[in-house]
PDB file of N, CA and C in Angstrom:
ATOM      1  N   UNK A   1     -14.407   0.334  13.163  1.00  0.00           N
ATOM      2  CA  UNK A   1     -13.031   0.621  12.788  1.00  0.00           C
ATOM      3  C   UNK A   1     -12.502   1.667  13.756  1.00  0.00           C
ATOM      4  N   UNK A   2     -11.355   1.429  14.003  1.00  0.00           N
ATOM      5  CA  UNK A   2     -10.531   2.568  15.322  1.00  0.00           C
ATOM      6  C   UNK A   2     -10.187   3.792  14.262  1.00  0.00           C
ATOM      7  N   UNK A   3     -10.211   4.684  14.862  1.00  0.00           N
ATOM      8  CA  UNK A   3     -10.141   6.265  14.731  1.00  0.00           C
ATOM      9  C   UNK A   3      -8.428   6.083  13.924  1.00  0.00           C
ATOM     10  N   UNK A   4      -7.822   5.553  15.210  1.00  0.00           N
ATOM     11  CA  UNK A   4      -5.934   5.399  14.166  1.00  0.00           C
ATOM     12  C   UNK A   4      -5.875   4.613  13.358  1.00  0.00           C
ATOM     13  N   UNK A   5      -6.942   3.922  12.718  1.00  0.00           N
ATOM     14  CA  UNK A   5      -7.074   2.515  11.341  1.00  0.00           C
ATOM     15  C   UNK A   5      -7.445   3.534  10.526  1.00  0.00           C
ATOM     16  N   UNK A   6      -8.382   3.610  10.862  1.00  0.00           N
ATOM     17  CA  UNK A   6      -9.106   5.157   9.778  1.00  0.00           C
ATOM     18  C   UNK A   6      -8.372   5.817   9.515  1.00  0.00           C
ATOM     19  N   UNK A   7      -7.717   6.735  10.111  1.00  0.00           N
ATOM     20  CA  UNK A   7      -6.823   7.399  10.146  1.00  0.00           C
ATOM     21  C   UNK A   7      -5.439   7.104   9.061  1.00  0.00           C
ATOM     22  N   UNK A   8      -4.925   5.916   9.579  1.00  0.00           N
ATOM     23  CA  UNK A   8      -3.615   5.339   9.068  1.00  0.00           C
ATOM     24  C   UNK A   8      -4.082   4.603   7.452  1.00  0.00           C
ATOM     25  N   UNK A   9      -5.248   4.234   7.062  1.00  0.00           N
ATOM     26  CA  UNK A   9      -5.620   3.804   5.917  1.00  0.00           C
ATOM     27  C   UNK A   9      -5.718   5.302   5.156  1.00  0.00           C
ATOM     28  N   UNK A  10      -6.220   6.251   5.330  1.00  0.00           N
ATOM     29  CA  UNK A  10      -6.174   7.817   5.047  1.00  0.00           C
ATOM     30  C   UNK A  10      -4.882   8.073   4.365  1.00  0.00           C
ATOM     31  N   UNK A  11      -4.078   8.134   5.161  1.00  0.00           N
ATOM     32  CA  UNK A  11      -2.839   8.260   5.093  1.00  0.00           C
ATOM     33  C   UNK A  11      -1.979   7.321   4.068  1.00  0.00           C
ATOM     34  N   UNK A  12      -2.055   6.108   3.961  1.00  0.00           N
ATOM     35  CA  UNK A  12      -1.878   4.895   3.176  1.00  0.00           C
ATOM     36  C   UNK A  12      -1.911   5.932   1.859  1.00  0.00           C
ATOM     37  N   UNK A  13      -3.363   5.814   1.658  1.00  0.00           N
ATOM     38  CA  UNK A  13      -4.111   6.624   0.293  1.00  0.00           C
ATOM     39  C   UNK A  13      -3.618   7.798  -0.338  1.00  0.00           C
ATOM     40  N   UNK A  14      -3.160   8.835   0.708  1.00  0.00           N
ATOM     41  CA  UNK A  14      -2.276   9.865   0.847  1.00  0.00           C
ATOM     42  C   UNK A  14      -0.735   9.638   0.291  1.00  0.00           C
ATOM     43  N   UNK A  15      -0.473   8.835   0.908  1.00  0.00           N
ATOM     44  CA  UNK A  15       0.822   8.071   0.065  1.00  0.00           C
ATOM     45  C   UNK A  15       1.089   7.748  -1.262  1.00  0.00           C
ATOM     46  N   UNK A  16       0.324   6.971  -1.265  1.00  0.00           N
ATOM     47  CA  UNK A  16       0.089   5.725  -3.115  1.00  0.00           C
ATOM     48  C   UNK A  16       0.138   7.212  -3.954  1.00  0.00           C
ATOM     49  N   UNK A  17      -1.010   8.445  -3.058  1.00  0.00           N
ATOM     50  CA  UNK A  17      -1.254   9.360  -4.490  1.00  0.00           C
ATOM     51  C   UNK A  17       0.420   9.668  -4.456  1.00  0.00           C
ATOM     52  N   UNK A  18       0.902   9.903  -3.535  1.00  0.00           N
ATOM     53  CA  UNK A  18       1.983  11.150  -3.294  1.00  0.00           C
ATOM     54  C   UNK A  18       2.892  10.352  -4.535  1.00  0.00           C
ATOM     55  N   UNK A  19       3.109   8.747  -4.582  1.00  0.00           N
ATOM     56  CA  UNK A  19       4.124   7.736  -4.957  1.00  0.00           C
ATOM     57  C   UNK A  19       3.357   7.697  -6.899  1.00  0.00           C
ATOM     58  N   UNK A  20       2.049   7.995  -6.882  1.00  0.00           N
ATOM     59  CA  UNK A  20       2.193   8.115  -8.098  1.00  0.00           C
ATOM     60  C   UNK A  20       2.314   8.916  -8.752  1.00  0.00           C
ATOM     61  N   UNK A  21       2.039  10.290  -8.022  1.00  0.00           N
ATOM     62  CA  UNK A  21       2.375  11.422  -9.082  1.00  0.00           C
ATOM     63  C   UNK A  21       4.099  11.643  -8.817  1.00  0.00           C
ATOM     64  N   UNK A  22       4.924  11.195  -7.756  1.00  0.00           N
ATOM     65  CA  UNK A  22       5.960  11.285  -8.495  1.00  0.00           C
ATOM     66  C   UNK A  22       6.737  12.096  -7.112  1.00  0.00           C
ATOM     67  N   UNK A  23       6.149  12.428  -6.138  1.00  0.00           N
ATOM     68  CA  UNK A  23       6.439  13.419  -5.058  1.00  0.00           C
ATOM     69  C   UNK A  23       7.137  12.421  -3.987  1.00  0.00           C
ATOM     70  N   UNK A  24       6.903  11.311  -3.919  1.00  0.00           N
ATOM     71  CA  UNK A  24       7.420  10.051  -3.088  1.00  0.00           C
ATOM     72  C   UNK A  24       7.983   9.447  -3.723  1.00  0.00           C
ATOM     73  N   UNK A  25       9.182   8.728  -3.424  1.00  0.00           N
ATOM     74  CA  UNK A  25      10.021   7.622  -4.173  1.00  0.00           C
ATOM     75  C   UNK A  25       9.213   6.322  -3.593  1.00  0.00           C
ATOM     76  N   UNK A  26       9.387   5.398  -4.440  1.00  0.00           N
ATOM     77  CA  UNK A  26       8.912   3.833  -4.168  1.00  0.00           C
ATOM     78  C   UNK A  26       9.468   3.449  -2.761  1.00  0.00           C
ATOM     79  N   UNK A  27      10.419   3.631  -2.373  1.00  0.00           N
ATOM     80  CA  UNK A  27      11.619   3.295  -0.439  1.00  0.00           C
ATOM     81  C   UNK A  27      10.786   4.215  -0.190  1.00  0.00           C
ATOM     82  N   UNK A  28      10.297   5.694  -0.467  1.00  0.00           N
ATOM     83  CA  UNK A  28       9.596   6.486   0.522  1.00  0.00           C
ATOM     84  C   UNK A  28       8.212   5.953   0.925  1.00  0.00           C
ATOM     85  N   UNK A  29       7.814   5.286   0.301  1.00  0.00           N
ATOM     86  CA  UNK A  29       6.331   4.884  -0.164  1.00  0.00           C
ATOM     87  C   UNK A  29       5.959   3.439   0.881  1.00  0.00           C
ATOM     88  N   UNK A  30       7.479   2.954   0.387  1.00  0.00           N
ATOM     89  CA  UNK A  30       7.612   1.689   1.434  1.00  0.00           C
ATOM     90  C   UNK A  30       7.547   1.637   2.988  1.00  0.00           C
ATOM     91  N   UNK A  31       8.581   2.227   3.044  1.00  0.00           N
ATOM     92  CA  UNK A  31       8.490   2.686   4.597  1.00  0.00           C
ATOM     93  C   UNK A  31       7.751   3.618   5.333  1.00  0.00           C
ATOM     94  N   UNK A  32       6.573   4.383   4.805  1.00  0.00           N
ATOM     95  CA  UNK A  32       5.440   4.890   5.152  1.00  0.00           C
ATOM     96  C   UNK A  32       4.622   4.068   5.372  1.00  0.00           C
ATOM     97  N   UNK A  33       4.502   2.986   3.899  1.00  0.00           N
ATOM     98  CA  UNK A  33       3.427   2.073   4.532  1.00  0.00           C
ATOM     99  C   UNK A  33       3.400   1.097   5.754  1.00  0.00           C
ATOM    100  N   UNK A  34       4.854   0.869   5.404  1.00  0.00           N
ATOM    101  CA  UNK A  34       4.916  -0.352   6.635  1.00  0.00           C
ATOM    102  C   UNK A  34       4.797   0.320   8.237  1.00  0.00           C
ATOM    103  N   UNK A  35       4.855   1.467   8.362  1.00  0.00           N
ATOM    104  CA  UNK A  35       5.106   2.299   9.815  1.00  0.00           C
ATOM    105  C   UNK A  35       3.200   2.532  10.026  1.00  0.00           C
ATOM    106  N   UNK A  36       2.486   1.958   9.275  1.00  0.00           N
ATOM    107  CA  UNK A  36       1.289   2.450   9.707  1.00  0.00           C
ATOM    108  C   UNK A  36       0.386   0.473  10.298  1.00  0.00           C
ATOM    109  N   UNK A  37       1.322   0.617  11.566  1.00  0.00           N
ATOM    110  CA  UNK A  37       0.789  -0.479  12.469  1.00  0.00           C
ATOM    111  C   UNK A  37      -0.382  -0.568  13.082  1.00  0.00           C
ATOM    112  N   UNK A  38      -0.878   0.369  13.422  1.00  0.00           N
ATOM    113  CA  UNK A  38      -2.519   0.160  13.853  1.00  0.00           C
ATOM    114  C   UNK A  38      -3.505  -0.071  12.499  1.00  0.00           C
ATOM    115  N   UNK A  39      -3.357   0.209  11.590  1.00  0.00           N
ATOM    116  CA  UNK A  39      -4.122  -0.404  10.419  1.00  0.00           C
ATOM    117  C   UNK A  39      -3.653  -1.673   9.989  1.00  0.00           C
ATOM    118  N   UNK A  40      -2.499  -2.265  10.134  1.00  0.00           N
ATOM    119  CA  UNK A  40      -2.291  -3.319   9.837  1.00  0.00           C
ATOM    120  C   UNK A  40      -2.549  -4.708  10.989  1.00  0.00           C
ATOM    121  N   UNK A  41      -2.673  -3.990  12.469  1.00  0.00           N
ATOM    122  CA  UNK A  41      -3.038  -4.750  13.236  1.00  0.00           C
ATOM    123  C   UNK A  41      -4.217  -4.888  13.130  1.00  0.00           C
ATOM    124  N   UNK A  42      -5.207  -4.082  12.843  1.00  0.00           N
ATOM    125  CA  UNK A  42      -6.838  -3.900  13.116  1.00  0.00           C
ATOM    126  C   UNK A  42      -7.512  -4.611  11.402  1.00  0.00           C
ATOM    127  N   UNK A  43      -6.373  -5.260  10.845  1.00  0.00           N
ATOM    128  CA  UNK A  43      -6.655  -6.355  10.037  1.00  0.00           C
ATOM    129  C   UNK A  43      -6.323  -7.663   9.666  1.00  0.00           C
ATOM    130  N   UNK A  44      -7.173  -8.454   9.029  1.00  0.00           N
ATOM    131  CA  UNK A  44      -6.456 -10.459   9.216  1.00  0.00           C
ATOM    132  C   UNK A  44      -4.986 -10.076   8.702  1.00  0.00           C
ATOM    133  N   UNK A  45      -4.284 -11.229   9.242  1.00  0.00           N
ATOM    134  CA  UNK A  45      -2.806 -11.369   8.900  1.00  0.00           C
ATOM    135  C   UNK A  45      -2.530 -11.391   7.322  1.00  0.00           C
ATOM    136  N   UNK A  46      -3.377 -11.950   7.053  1.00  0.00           N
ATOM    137  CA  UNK A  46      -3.194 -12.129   4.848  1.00  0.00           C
ATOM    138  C   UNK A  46      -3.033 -10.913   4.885  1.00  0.00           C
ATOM    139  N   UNK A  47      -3.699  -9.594   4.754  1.00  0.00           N
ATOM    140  CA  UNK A  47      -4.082  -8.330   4.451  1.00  0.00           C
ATOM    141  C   UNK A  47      -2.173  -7.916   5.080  1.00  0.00           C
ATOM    142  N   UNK A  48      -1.565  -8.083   6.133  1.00  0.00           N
ATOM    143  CA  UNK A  48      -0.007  -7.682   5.679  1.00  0.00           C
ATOM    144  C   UNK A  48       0.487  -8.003   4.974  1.00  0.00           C
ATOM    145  N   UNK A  49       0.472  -9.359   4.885  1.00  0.00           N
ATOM    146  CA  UNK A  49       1.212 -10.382   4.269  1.00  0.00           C
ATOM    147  C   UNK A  49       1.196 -10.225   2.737  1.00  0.00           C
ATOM    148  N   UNK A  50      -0.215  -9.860   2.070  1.00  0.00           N
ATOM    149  CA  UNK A  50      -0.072  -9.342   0.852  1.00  0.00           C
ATOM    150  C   UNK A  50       0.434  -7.973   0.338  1.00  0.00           C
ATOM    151  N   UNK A  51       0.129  -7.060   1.528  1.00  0.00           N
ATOM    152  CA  UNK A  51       1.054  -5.514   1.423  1.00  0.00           C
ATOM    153  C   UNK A  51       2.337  -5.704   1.543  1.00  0.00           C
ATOM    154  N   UNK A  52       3.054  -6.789   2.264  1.00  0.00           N
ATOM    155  CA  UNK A  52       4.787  -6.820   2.292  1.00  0.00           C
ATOM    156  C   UNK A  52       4.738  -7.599   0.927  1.00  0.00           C
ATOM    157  N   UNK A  53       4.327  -8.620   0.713  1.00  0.00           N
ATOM    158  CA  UNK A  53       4.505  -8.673  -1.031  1.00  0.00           C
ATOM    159  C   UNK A  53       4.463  -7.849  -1.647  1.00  0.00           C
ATOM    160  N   UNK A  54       3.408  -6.522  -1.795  1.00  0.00           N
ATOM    161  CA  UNK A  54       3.332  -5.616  -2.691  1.00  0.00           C
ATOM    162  C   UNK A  54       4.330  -4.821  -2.799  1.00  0.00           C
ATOM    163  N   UNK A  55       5.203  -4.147  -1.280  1.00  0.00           N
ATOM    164  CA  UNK A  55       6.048  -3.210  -0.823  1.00  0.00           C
ATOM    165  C   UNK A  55       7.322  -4.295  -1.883  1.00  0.00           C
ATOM    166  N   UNK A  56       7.119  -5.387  -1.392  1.00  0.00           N
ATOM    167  CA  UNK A  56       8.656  -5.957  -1.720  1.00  0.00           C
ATOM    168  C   UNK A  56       8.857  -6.131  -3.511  1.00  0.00           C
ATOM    169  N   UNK A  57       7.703  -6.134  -4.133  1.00  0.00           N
ATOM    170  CA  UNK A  57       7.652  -6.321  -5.406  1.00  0.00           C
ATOM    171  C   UNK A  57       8.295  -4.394  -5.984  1.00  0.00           C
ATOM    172  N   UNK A  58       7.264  -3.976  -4.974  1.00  0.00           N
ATOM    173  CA  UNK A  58       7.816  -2.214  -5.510  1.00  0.00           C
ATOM    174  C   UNK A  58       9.559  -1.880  -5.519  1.00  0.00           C
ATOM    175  N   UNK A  59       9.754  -2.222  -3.851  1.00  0.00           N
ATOM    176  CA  UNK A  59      11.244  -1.982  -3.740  1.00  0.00           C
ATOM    177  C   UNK A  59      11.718  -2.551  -4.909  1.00  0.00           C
ATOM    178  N   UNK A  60      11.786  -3.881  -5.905  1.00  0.00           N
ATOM    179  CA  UNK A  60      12.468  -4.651  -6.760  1.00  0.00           C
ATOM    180  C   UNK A  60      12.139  -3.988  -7.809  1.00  0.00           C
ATOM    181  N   UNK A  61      10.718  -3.263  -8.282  1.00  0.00           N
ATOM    182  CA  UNK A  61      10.457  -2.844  -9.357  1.00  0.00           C
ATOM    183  C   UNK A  61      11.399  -1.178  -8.866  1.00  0.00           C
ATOM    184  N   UNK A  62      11.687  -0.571  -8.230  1.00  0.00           N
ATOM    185  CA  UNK A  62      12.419   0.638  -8.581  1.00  0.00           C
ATOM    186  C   UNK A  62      13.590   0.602  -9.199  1.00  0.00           C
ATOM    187  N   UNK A  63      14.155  -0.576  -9.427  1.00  0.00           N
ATOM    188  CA  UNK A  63      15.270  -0.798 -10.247  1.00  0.00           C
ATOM    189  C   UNK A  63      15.311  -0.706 -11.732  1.00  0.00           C
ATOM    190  N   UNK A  64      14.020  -1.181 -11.657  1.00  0.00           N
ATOM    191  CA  UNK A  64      13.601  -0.551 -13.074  1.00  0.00           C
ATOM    192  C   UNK A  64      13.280   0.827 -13.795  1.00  0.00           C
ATOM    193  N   UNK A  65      13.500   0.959 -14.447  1.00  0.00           N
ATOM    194  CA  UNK A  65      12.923   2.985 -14.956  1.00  0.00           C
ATOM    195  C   UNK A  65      11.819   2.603 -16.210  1.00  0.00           C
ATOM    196  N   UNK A  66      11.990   1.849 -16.575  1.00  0.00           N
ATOM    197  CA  UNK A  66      10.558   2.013 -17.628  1.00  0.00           C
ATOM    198  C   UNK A  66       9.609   0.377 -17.575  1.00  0.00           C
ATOM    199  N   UNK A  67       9.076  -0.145 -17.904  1.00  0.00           N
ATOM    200  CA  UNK A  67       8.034  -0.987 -17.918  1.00  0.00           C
ATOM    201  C   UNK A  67       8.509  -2.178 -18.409  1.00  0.00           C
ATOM    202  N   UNK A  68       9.120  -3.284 -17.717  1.00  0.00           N
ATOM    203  CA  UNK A  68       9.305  -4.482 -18.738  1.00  0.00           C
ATOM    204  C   UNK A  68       8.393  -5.753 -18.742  1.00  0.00           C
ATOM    205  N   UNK A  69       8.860  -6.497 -19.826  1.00  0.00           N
ATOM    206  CA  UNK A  69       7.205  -7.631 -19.568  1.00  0.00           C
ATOM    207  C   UNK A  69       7.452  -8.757 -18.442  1.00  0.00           C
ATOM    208  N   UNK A  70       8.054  -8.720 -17.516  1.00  0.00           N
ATOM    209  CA  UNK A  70       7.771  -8.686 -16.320  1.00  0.00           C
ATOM    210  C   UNK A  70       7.614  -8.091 -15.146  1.00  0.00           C
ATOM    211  N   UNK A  71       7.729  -6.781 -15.188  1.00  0.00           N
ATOM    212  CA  UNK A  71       7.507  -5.858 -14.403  1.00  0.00           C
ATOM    213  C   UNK A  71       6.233  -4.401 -14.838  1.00  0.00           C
ATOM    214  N   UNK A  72       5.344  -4.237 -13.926  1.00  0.00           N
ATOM    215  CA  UNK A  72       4.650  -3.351 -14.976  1.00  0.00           C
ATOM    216  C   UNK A  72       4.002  -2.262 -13.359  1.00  0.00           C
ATOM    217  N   UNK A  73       4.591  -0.925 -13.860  1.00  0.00           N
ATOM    218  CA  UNK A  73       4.871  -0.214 -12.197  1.00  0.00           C
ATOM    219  C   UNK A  73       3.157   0.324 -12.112  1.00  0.00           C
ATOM    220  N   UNK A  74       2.106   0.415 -13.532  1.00  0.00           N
ATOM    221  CA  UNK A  74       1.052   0.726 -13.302  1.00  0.00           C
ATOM    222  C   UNK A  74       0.272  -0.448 -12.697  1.00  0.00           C
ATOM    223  N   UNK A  75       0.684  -1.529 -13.040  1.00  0.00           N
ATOM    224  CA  UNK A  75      -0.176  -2.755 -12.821  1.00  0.00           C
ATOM    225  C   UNK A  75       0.334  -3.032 -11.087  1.00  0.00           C
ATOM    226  N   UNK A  76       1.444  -2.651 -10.189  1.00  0.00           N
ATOM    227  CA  UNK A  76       1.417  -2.801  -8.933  1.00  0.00           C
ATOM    228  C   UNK A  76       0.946  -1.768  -8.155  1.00  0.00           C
ATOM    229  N   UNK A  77       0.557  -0.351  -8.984  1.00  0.00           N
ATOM    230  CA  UNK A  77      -0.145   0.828  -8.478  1.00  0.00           C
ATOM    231  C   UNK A  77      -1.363   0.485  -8.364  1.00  0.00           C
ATOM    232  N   UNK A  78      -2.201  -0.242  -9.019  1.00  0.00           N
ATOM    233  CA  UNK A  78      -3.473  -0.604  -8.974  1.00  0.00           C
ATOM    234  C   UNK A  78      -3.667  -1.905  -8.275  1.00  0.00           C
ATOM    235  N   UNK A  79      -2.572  -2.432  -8.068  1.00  0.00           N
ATOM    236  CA  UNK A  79      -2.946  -3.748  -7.103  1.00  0.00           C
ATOM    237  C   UNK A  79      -2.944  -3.251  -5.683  1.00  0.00           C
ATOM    238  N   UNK A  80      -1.954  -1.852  -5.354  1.00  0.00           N
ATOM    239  CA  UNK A  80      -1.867  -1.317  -4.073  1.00  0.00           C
ATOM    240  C   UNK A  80      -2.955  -0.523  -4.006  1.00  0.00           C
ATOM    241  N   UNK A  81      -3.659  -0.021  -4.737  1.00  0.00           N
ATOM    242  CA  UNK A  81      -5.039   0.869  -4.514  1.00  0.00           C
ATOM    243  C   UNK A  81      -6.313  -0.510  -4.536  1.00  0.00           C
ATOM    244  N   UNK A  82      -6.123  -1.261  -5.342  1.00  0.00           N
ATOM    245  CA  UNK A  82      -7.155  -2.630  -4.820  1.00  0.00           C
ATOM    246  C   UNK A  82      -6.552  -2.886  -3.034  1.00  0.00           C
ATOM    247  N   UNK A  83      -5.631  -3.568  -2.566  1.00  0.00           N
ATOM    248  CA  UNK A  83      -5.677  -3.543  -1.015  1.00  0.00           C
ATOM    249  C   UNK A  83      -5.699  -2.147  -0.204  1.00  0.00           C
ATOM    250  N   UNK A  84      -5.781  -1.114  -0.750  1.00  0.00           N
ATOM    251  CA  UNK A  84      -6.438  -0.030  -0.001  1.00  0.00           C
ATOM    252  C   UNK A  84      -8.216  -0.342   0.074  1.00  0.00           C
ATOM    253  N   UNK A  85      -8.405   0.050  -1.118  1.00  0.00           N
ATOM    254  CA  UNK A  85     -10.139  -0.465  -1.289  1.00  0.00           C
ATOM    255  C   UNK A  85     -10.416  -1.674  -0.265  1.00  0.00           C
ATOM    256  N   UNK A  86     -10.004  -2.854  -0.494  1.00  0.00           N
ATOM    257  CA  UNK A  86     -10.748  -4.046   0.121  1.00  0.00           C
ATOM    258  C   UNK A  86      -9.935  -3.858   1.966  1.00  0.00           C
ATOM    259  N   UNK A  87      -9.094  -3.383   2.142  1.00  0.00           N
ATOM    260  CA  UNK A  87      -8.668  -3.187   3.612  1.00  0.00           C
ATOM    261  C   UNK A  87      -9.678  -2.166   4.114  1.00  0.00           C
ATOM    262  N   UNK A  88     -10.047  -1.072   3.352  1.00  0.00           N
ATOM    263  CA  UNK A  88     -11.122  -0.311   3.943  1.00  0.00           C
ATOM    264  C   UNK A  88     -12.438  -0.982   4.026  1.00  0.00           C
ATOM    265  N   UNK A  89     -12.475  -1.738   2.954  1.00  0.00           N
ATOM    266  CA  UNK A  89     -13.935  -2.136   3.272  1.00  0.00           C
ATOM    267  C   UNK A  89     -13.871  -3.314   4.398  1.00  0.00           C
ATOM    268  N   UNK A  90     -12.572  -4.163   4.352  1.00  0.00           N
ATOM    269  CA  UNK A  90     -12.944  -4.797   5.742  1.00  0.00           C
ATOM    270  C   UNK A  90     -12.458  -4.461   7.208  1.00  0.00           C
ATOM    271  N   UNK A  91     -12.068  -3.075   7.153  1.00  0.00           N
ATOM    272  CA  UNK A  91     -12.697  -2.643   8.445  1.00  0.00           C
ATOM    273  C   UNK A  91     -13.924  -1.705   8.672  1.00  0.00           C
ATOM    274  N   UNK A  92     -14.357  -1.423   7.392  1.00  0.00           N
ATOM    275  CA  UNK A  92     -15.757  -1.046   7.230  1.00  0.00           C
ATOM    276  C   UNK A  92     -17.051  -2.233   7.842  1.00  0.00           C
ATOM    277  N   UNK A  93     -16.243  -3.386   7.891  1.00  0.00           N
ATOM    278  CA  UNK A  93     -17.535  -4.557   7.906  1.00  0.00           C
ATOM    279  C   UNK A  93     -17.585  -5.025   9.730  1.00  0.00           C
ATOM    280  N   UNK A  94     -15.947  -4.774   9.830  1.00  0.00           N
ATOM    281  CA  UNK A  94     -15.460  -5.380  11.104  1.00  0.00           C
ATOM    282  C   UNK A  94     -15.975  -3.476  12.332  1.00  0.00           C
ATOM    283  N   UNK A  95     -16.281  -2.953  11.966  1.00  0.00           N
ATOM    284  CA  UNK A  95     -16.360  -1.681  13.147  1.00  0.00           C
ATOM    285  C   UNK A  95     -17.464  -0.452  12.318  1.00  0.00           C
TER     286      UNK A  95
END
Protein backbone atom coordinates (compact mmCIF):
# COMPACT_ATOMS: atom_id res chain seq x y z
CA UNK A 1 0.00 0.00 0.00
CA UNK A 2 1.46 3.67 -0.93
CA UNK A 3 2.35 5.87 1.99
CA UNK A 4 -0.56 8.64 0.37
CA UNK A 5 -3.32 5.48 0.37
CA UNK A 6 -2.38 4.93 3.88
CA UNK A 7 -2.32 8.08 4.56
CA UNK A 8 -5.61 9.27 2.71
CA UNK A 9 -7.62 6.08 4.16
CA UNK A 10 -6.33 7.63 7.77
CA UNK A 11 -7.80 10.56 7.01
CA UNK A 12 -11.13 9.04 5.43
CA UNK A 13 -11.46 7.52 9.16
CA UNK A 14 -10.62 10.90 10.59
CA UNK A 15 -13.53 12.21 8.78
CA UNK A 16 -16.54 9.59 9.26
CA UNK A 17 -15.39 10.18 13.16
CA UNK A 18 -15.38 14.05 12.70
CA UNK A 19 -19.13 13.50 10.56
CA UNK A 20 -20.37 11.42 13.37
CA UNK A 21 -19.84 13.15 16.31
CA UNK A 22 -21.26 16.09 14.71
CA UNK A 23 -18.02 18.45 14.01
CA UNK A 24 -18.43 17.85 10.05
CA UNK A 25 -21.57 18.35 8.13
CA UNK A 26 -22.58 15.38 5.73
CA UNK A 27 -21.35 18.14 2.20
CA UNK A 28 -18.28 18.49 4.57
CA UNK A 29 -17.81 14.83 4.86
CA UNK A 30 -18.58 14.48 1.16
CA UNK A 31 -16.22 16.47 -0.33
CA UNK A 32 -13.34 15.37 1.90
CA UNK A 33 -13.96 12.06 0.87
CA UNK A 34 -14.13 12.42 -2.64
CA UNK A 35 -10.72 14.77 -2.72
CA UNK A 36 -8.81 11.77 -1.33
CA UNK A 37 -7.69 10.41 -4.99
CA UNK A 38 -4.70 8.43 -4.32
CA UNK A 39 -6.72 6.03 -2.12
CA UNK A 40 -9.30 5.76 -4.46
CA UNK A 41 -6.95 5.17 -7.34
CA UNK A 42 -4.76 2.56 -5.44
CA UNK A 43 -8.20 0.64 -5.40
CA UNK A 44 -10.63 -1.65 -7.94
CA UNK A 45 -13.09 0.71 -9.56
CA UNK A 46 -16.28 -0.97 -7.52
CA UNK A 47 -14.55 0.31 -4.24
CA UNK A 48 -15.41 4.22 -5.81
CA UNK A 49 -18.22 3.39 -7.29
CA UNK A 50 -19.72 2.12 -4.05
CA UNK A 51 -18.26 5.26 -1.97
CA UNK A 52 -20.04 7.74 -4.64
CA UNK A 53 -23.18 5.72 -3.86
CA UNK A 54 -22.57 6.07 -0.26
CA UNK A 55 -21.53 10.01 -0.52
CA UNK A 56 -24.67 10.38 -2.79
CA UNK A 57 -27.10 8.51 -0.48
CA UNK A 58 -25.56 10.87 2.51
CA UNK A 59 -25.85 14.16 0.51
CA UNK A 60 -29.87 12.97 0.03
CA UNK A 61 -30.06 11.74 3.56
CA UNK A 62 -29.02 15.41 4.99
CA UNK A 63 -32.32 16.51 4.06
CA UNK A 64 -33.51 14.65 6.50
CA UNK A 65 -33.12 15.60 10.43
CA UNK A 66 -34.35 12.54 12.11
CA UNK A 67 -34.54 8.80 10.91
CA UNK A 68 -37.25 7.71 8.47
CA UNK A 69 -38.12 4.10 7.36
CA UNK A 70 -36.39 4.74 4.43
CA UNK A 71 -33.64 6.53 5.40
CA UNK A 72 -31.58 5.48 8.47
CA UNK A 73 -28.29 8.03 8.98
CA UNK A 74 -26.80 5.23 11.55
CA UNK A 75 -27.26 2.44 9.12
CA UNK A 76 -25.15 4.61 6.21
CA UNK A 77 -22.51 5.46 9.05
CA UNK A 78 -21.79 1.88 9.38
CA UNK A 79 -21.95 1.02 5.78
CA UNK A 80 -19.20 3.93 5.35
CA UNK A 81 -17.02 2.48 8.22
CA UNK A 82 -17.63 -1.21 6.54
CA UNK A 83 -15.88 0.37 3.08
CA UNK A 84 -13.27 1.93 5.25
CA UNK A 85 -12.56 -1.58 6.90
CA UNK A 86 -12.67 -3.71 3.63
CA UNK A 87 -10.73 -0.75 1.46
CA UNK A 88 -8.04 -1.06 4.12
CA UNK A 89 -7.88 -4.47 4.10
CA UNK A 90 -7.62 -4.56 0.35
CA UNK A 91 -4.81 -2.54 0.18
CA UNK A 92 -3.52 -4.41 3.05
CA UNK A 93 -3.56 -7.60 0.66
CA UNK A 94 -2.54 -5.64 -2.55
CA UNK A 95 1.00 -3.85 -0.83
Amino acid sequence: MSDTARYELQRFRQFLQQLEDGSLSPHGFSDSARSQEALLAALPARYGEVLLGLLDRLETGALFTEESCSFSHKDLHDNLQLWADKAGQQLQSEG
